[in-house]
PDB file of N, CA and C in Angstrom:
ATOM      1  N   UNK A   1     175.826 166.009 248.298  1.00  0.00           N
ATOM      2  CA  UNK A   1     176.419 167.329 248.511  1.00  0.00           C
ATOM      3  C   UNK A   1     176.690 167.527 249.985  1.00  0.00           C
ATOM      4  N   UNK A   2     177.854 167.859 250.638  1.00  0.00           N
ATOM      5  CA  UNK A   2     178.475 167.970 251.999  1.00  0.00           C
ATOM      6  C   UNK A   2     177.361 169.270 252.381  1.00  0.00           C
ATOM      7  N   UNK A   3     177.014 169.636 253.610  1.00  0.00           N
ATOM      8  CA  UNK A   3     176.463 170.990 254.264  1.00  0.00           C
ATOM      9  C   UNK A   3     177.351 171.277 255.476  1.00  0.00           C
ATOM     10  N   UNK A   4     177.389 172.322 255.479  1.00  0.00           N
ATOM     11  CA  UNK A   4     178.289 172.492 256.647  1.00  0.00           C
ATOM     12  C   UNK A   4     177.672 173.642 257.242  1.00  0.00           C
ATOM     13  N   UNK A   5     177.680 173.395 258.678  1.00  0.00           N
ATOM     14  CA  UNK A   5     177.304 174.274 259.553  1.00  0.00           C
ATOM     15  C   UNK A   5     177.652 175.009 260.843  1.00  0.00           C
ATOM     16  N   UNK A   6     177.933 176.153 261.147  1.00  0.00           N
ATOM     17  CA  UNK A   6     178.536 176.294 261.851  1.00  0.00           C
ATOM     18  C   UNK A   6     177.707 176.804 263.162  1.00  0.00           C
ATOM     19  N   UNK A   7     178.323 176.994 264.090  1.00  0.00           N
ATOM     20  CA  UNK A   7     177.906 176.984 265.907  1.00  0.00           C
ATOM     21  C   UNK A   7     178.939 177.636 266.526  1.00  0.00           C
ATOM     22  N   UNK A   8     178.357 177.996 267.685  1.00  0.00           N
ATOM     23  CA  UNK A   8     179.648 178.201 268.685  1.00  0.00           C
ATOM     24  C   UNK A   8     179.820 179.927 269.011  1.00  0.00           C
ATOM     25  N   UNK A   9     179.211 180.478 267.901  1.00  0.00           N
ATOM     26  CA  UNK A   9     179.189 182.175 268.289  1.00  0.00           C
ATOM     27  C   UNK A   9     178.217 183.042 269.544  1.00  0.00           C
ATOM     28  N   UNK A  10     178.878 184.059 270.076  1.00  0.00           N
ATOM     29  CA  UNK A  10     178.179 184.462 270.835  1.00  0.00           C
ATOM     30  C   UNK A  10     178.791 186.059 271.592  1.00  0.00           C
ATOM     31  N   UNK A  11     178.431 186.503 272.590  1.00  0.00           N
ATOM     32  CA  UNK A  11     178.911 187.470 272.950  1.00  0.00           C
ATOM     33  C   UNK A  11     179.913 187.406 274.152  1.00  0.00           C
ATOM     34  N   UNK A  12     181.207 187.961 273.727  1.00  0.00           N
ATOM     35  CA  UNK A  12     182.252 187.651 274.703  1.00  0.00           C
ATOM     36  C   UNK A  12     183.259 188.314 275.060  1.00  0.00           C
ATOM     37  N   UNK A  13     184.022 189.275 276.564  1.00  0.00           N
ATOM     38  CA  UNK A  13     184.242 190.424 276.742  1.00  0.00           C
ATOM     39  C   UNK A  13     185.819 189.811 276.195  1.00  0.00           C
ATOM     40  N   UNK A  14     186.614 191.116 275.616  1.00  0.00           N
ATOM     41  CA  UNK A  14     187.814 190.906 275.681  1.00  0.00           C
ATOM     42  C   UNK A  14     188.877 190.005 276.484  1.00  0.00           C
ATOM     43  N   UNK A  15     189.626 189.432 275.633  1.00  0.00           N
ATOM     44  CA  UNK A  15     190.234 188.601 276.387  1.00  0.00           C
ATOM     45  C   UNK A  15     189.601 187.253 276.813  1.00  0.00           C
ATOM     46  N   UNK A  16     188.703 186.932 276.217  1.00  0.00           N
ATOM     47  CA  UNK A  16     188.027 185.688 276.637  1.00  0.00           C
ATOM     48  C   UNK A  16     187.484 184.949 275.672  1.00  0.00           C
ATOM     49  N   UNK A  17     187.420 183.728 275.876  1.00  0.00           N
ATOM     50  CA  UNK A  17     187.117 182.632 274.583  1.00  0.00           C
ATOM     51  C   UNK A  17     186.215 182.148 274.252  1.00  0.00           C
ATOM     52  N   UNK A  18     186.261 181.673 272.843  1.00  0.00           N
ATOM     53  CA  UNK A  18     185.152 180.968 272.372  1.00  0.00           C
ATOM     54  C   UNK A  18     185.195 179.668 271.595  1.00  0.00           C
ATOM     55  N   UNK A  19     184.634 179.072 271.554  1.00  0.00           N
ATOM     56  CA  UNK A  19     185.098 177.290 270.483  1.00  0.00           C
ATOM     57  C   UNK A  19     183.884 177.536 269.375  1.00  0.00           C
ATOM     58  N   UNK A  20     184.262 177.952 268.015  1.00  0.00           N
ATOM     59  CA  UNK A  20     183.337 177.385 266.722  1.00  0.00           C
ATOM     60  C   UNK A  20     183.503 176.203 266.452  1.00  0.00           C
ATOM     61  N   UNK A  21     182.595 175.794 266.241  1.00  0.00           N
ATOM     62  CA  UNK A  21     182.076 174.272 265.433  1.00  0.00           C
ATOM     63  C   UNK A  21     181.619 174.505 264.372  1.00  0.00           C
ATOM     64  N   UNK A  22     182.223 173.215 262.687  1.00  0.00           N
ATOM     65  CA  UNK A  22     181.662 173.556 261.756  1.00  0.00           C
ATOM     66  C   UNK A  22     181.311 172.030 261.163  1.00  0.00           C
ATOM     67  N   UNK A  23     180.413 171.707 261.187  1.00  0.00           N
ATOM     68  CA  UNK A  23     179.760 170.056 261.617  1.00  0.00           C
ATOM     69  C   UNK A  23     179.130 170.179 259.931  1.00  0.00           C
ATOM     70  N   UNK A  24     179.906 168.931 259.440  1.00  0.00           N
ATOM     71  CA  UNK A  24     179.883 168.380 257.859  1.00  0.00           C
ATOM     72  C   UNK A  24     178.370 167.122 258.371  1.00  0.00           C
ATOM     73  N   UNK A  25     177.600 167.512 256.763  1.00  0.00           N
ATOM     74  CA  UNK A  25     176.878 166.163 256.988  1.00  0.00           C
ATOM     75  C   UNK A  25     176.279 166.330 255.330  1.00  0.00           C
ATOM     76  N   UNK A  26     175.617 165.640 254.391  1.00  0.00           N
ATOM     77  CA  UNK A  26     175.562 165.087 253.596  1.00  0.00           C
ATOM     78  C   UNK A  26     176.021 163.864 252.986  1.00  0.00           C
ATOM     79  N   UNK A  27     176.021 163.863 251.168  1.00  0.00           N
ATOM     80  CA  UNK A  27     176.772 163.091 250.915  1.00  0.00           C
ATOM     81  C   UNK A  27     177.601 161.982 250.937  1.00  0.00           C
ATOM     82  N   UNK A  28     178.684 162.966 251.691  1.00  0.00           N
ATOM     83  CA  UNK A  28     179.832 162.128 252.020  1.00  0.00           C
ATOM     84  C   UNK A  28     180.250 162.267 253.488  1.00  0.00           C
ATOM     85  N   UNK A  29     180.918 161.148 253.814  1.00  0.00           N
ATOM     86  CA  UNK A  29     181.084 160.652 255.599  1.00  0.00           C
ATOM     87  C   UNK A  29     182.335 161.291 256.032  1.00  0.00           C
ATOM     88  N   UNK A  30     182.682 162.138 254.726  1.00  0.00           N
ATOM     89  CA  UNK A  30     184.229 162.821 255.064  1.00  0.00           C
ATOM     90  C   UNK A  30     184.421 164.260 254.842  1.00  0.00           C
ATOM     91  N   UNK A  31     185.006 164.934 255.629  1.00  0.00           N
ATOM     92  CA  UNK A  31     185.516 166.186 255.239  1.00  0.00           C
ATOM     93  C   UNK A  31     186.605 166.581 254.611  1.00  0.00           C
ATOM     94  N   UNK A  32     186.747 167.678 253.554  1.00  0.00           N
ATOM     95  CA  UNK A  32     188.392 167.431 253.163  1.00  0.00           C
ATOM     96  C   UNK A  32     189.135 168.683 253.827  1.00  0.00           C
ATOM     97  N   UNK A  33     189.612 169.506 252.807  1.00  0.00           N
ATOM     98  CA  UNK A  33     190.145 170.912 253.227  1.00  0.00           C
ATOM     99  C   UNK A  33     188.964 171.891 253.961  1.00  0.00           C
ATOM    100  N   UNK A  34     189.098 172.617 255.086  1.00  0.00           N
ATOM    101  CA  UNK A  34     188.256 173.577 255.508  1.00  0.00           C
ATOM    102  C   UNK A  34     188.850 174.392 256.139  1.00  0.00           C
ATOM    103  N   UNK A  35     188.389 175.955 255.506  1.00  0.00           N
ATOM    104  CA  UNK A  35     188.968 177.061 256.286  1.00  0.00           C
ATOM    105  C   UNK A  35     188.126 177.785 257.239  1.00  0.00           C
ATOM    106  N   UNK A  36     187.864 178.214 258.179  1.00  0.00           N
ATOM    107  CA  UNK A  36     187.131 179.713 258.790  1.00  0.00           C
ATOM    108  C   UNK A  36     187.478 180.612 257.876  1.00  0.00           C
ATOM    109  N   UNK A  37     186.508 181.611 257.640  1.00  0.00           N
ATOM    110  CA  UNK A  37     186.398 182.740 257.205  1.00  0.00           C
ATOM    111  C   UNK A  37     185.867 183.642 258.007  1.00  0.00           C
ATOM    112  N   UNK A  38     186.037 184.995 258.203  1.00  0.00           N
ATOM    113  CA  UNK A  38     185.014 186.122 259.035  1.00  0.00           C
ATOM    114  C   UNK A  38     184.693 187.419 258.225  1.00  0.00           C
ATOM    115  N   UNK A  39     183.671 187.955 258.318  1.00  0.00           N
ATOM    116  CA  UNK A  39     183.187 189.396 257.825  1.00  0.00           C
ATOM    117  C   UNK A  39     182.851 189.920 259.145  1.00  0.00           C
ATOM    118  N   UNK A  40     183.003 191.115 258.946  1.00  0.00           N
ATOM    119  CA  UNK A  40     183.080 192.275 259.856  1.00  0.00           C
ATOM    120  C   UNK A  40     182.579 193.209 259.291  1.00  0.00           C
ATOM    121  N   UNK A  41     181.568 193.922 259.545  1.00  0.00           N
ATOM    122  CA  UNK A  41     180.750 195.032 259.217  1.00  0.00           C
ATOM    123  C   UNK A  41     181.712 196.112 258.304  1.00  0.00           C
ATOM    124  N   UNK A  42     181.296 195.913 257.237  1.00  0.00           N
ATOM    125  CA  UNK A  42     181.947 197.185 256.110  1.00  0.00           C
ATOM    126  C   UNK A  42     183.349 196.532 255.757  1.00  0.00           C
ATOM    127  N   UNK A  43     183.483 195.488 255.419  1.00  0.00           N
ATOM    128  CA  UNK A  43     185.063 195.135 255.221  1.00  0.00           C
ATOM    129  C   UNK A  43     184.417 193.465 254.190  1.00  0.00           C
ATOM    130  N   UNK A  44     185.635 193.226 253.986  1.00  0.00           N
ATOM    131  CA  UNK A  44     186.002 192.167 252.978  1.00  0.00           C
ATOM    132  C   UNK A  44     185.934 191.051 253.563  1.00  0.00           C
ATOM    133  N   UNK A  45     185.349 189.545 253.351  1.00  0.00           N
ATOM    134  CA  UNK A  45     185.309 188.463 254.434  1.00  0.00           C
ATOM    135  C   UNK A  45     186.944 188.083 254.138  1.00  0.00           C
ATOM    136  N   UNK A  46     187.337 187.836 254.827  1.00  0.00           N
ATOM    137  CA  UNK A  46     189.048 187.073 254.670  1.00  0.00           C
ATOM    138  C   UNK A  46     189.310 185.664 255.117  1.00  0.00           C
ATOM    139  N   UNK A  47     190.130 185.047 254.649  1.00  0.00           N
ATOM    140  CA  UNK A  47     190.423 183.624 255.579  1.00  0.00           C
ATOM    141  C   UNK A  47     190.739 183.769 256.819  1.00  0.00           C
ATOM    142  N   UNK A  48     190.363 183.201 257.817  1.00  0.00           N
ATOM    143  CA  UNK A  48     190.998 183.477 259.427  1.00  0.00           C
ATOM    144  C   UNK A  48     191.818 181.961 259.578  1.00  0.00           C
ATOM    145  N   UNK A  49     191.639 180.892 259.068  1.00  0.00           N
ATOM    146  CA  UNK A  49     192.209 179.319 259.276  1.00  0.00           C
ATOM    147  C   UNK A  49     191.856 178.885 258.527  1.00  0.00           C
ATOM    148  N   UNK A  50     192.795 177.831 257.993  1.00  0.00           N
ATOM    149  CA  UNK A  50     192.492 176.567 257.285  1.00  0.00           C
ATOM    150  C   UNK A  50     193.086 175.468 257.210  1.00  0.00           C
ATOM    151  N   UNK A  51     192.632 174.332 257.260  1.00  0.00           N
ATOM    152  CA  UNK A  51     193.089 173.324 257.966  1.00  0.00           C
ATOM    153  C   UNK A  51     193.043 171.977 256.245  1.00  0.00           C
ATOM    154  N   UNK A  52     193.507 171.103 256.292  1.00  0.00           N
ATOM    155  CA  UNK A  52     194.031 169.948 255.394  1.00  0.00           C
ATOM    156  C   UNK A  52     193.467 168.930 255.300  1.00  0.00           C
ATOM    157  N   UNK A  53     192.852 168.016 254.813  1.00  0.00           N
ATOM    158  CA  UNK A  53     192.548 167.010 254.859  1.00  0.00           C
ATOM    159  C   UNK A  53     193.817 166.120 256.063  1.00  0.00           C
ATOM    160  N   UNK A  54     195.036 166.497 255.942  1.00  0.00           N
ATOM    161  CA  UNK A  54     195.962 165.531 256.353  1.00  0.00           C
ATOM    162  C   UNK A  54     196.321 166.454 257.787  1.00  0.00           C
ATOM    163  N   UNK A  55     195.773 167.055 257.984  1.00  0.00           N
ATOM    164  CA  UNK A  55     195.630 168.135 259.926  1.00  0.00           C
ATOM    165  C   UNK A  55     197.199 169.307 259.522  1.00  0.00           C
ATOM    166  N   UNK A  56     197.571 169.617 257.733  1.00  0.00           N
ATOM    167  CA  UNK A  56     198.332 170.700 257.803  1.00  0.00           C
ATOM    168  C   UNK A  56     197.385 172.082 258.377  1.00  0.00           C
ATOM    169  N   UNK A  57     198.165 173.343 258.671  1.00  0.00           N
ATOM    170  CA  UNK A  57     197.048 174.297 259.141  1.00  0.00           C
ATOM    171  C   UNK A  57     197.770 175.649 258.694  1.00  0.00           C
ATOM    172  N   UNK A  58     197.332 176.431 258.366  1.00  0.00           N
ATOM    173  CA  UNK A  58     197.627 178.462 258.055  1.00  0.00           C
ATOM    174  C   UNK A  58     196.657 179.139 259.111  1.00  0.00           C
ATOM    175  N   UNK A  59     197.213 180.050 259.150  1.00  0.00           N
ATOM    176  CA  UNK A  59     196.859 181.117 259.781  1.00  0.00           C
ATOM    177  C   UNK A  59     196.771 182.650 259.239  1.00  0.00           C
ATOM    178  N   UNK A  60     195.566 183.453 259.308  1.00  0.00           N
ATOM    179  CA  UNK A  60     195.880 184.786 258.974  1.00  0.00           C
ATOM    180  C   UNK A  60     197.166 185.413 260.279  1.00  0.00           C
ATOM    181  N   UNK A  61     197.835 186.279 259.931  1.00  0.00           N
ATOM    182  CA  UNK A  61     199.063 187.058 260.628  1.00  0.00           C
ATOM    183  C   UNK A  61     197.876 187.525 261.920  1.00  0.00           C
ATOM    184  N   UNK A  62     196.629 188.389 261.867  1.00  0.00           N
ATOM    185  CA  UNK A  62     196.068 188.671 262.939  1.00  0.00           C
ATOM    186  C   UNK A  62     195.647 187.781 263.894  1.00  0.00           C
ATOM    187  N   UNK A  63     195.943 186.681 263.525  1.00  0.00           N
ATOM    188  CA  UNK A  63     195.088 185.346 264.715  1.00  0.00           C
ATOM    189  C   UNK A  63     196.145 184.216 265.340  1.00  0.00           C
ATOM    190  N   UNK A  64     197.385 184.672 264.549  1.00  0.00           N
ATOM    191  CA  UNK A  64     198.011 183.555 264.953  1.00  0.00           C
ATOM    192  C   UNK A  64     198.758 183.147 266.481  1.00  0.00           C
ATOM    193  N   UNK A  65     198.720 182.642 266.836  1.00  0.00           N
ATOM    194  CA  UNK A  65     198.998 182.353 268.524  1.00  0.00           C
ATOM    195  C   UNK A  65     197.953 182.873 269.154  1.00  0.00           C
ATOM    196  N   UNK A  66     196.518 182.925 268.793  1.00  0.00           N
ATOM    197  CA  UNK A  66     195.275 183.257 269.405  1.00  0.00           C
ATOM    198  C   UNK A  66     194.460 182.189 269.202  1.00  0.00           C
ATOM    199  N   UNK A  67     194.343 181.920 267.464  1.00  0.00           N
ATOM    200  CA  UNK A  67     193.258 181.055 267.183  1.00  0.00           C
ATOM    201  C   UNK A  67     193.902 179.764 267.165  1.00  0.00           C
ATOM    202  N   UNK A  68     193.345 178.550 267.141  1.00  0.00           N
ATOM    203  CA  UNK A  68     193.849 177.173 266.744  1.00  0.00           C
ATOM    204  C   UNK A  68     192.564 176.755 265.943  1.00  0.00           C
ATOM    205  N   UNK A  69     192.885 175.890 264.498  1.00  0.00           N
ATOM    206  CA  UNK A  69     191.826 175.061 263.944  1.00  0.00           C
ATOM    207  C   UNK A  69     192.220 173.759 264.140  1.00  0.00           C
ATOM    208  N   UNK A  70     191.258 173.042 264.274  1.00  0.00           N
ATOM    209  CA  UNK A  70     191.751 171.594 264.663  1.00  0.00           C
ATOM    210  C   UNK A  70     190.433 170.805 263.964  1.00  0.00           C
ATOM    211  N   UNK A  71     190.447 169.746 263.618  1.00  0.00           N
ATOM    212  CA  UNK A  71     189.330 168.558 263.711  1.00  0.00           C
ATOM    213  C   UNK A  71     189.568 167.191 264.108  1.00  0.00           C
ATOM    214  N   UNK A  72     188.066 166.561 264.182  1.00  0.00           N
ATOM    215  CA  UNK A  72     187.633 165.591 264.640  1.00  0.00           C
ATOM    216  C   UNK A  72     187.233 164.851 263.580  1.00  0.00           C
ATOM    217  N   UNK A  73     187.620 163.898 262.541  1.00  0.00           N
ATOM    218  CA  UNK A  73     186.989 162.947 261.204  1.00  0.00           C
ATOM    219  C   UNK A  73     186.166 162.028 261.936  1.00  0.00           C
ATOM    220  N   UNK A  74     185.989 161.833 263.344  1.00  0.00           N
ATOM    221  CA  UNK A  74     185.099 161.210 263.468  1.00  0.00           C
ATOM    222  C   UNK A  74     183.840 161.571 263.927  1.00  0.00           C
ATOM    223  N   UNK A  75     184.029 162.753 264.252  1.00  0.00           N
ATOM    224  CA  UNK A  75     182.272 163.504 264.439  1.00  0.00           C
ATOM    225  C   UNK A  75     182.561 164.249 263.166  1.00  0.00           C
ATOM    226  N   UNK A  76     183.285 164.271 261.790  1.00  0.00           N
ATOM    227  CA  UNK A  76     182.861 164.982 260.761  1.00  0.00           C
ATOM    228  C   UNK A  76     182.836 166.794 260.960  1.00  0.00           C
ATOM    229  N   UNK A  77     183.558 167.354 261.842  1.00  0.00           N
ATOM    230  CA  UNK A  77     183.638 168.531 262.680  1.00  0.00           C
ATOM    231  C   UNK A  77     185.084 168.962 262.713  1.00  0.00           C
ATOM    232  N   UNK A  78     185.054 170.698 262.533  1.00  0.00           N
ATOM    233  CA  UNK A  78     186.358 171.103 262.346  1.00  0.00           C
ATOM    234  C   UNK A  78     186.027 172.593 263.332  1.00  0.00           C
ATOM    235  N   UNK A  79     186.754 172.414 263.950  1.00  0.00           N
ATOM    236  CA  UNK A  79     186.783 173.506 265.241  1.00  0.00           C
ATOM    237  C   UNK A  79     187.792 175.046 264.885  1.00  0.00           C
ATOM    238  N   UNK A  80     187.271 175.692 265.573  1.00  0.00           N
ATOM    239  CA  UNK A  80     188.040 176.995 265.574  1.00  0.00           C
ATOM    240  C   UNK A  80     188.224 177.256 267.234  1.00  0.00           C
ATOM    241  N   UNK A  81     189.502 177.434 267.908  1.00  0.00           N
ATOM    242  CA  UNK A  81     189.360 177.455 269.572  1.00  0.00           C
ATOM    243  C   UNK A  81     189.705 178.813 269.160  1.00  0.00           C
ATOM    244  N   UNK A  82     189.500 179.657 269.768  1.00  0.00           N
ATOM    245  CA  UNK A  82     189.531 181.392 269.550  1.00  0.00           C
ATOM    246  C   UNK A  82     189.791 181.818 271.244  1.00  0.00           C
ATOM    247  N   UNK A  83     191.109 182.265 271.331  1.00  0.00           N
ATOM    248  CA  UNK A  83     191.760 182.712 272.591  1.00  0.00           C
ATOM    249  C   UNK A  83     192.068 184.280 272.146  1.00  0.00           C
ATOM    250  N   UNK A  84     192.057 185.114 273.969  1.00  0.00           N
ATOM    251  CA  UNK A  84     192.381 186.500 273.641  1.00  0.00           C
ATOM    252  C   UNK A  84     191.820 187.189 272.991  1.00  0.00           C
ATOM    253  N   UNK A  85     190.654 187.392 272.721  1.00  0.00           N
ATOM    254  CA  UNK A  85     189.811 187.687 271.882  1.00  0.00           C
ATOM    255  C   UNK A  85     189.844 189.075 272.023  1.00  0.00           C
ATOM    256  N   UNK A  86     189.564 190.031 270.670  1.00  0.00           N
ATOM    257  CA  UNK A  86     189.784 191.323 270.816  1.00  0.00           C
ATOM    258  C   UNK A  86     188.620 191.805 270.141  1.00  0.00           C
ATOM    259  N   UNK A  87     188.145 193.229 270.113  1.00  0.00           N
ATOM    260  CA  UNK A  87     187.153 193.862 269.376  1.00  0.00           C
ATOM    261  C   UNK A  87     187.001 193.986 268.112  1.00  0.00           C
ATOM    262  N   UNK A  88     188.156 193.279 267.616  1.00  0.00           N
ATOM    263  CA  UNK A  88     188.849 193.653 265.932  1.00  0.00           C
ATOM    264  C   UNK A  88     188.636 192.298 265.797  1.00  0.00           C
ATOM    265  N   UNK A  89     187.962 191.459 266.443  1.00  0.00           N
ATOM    266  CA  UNK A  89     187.389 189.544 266.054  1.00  0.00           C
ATOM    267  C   UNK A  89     186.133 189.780 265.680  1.00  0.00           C
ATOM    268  N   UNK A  90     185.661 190.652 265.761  1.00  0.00           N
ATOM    269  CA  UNK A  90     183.810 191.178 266.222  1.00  0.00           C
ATOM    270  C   UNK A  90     184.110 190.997 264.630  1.00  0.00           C
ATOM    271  N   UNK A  91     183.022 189.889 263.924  1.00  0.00           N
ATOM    272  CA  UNK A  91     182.383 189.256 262.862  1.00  0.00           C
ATOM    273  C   UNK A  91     181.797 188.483 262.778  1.00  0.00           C
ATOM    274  N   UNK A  92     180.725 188.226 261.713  1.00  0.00           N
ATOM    275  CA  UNK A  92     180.162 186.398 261.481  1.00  0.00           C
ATOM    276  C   UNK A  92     180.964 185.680 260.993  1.00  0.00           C
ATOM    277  N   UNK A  93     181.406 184.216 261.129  1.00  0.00           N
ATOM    278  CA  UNK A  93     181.985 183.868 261.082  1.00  0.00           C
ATOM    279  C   UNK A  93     181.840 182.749 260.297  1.00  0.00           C
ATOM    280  N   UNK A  94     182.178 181.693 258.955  1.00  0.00           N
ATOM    281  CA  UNK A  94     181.952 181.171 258.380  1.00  0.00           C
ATOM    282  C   UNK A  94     182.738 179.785 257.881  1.00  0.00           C
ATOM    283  N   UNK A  95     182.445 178.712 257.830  1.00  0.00           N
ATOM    284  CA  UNK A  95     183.542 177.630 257.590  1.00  0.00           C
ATOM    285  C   UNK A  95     182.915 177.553 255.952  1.00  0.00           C
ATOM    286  N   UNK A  96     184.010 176.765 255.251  1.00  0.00           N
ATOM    287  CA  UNK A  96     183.486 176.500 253.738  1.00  0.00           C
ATOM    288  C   UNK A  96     184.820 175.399 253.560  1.00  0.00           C
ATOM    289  N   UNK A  97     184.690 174.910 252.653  1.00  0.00           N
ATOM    290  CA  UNK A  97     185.149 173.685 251.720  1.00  0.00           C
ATOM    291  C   UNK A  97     186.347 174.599 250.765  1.00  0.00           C
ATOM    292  N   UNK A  98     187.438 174.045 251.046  1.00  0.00           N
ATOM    293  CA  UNK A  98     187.970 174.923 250.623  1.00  0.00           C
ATOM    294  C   UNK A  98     189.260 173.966 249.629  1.00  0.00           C
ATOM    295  N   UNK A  99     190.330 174.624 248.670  1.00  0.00           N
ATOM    296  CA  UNK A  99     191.543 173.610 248.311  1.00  0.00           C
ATOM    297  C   UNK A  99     192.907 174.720 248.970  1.00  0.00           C
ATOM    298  N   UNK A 100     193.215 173.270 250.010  1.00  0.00           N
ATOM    299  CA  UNK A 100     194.120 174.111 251.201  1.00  0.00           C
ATOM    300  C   UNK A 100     195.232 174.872 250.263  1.00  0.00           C
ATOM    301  N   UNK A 101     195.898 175.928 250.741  1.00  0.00           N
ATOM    302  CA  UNK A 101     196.846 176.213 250.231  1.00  0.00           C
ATOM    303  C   UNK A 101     196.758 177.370 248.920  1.00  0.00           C
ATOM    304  N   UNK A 102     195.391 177.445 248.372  1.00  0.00           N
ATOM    305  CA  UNK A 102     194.768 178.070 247.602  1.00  0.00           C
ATOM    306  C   UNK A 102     193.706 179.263 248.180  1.00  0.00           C
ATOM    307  N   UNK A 103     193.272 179.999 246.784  1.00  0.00           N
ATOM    308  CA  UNK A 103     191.854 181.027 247.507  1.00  0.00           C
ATOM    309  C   UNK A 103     191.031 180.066 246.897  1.00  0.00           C
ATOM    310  N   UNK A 104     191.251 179.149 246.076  1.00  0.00           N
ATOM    311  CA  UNK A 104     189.768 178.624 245.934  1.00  0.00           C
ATOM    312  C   UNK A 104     189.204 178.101 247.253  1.00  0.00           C
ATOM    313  N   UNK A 105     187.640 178.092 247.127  1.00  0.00           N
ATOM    314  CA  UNK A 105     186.334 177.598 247.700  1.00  0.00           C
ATOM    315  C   UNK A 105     185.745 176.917 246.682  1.00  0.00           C
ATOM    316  N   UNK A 106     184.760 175.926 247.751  1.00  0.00           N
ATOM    317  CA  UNK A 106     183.784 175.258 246.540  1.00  0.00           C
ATOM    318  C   UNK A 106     182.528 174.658 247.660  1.00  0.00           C
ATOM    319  N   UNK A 107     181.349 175.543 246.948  1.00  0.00           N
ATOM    320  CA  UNK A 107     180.006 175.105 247.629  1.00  0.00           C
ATOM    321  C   UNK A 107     179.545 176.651 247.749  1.00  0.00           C
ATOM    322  N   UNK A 108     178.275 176.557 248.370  1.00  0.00           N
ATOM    323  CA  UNK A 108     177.569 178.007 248.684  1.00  0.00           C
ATOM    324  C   UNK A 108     178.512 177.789 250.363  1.00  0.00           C
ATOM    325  N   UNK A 109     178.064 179.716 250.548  1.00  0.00           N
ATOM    326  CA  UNK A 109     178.355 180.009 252.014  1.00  0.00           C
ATOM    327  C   UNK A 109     177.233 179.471 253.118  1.00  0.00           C
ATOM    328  N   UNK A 110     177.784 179.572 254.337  1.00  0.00           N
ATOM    329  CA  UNK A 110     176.156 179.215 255.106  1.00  0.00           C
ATOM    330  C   UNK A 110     175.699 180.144 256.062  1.00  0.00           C
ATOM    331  N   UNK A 111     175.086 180.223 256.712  1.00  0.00           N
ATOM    332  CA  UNK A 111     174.740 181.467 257.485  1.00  0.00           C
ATOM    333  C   UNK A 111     175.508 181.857 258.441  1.00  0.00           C
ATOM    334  N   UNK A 112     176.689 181.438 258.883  1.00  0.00           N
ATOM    335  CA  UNK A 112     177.475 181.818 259.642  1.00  0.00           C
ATOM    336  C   UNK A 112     177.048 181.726 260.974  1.00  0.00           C
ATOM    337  N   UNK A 113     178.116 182.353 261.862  1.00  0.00           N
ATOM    338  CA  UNK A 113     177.699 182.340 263.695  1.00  0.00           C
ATOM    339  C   UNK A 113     178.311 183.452 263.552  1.00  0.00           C
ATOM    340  N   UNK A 114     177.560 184.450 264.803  1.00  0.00           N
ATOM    341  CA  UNK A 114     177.897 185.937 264.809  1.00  0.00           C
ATOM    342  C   UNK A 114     179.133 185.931 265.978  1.00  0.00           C
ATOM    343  N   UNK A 115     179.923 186.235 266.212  1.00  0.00           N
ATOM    344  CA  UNK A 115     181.025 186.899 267.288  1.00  0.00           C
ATOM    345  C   UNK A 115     181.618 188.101 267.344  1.00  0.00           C
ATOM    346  N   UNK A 116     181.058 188.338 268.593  1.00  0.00           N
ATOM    347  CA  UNK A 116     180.993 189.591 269.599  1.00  0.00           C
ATOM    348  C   UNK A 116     181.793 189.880 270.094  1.00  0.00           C
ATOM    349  N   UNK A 117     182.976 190.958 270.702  1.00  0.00           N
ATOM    350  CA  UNK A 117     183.896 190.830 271.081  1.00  0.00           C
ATOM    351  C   UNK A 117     183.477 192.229 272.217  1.00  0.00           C
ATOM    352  N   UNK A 118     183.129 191.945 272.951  1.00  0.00           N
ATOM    353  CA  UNK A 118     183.049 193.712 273.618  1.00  0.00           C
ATOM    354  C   UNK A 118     184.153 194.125 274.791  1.00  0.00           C
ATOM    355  N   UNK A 119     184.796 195.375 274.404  1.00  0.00           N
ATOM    356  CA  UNK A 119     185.852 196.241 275.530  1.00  0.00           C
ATOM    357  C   UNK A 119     185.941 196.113 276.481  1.00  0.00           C
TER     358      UNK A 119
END
């Protein structure tokens, strides 16, 4: 069974960046489809990125030309670079196993990394 975990959250004033890490290990030596997800206090978690087994990528409309997802198949790691950061980013933030192009997911969630966005 793949685990995935994520890193990289923290507290950070407007306008300034952050890099999530979401580091695969079990199972298998490979990652396939993976999106970011975020929740935000009193709201719905949504997709923020998701990225392809083959490096295709989406974007939610609020992140786009801010965030980039990218990975690495050889550290098993799929990044979120998060530029411009605004108060309306302020969520935990979550990677999962996902089938690109779809809402499906597949696996439990994991505890996420918190991001802070302050004025």
């Amino acid at each position: 069974q793949v685990q995935l975990v994520e890193s990289g959250g923290g507290l950070v004033q407007a306008g300034g960046s952050l890099r999530l890490s979401c580091a695969a290990s079990g199972s298998t030596s490979s990652i396939n489809d993976i999106g970011w997800y975020r929740q935000a206090p009193g709201k719905q978690r949504e997709l923020v990125a998701g990225i392809s087994s083959g490096g295709n990528t989406n974007y939610a409309d609020s992140v786009k030309g801010r965030f980039t997802i990218s990975r690495d198949n050889a550290k098993n790691t799929v990044y979120l670079q998060m530029n411009s950061l605004k108060p309306e980013d302020t969520a935990v933030y979550y990677c999962k196993r996902i089938l690109y192009g779809s809402t499906i997911t597949i696996g439990p969630w994991g505890q996420g990394t918190q991001v802070t966005v302050s004025s």
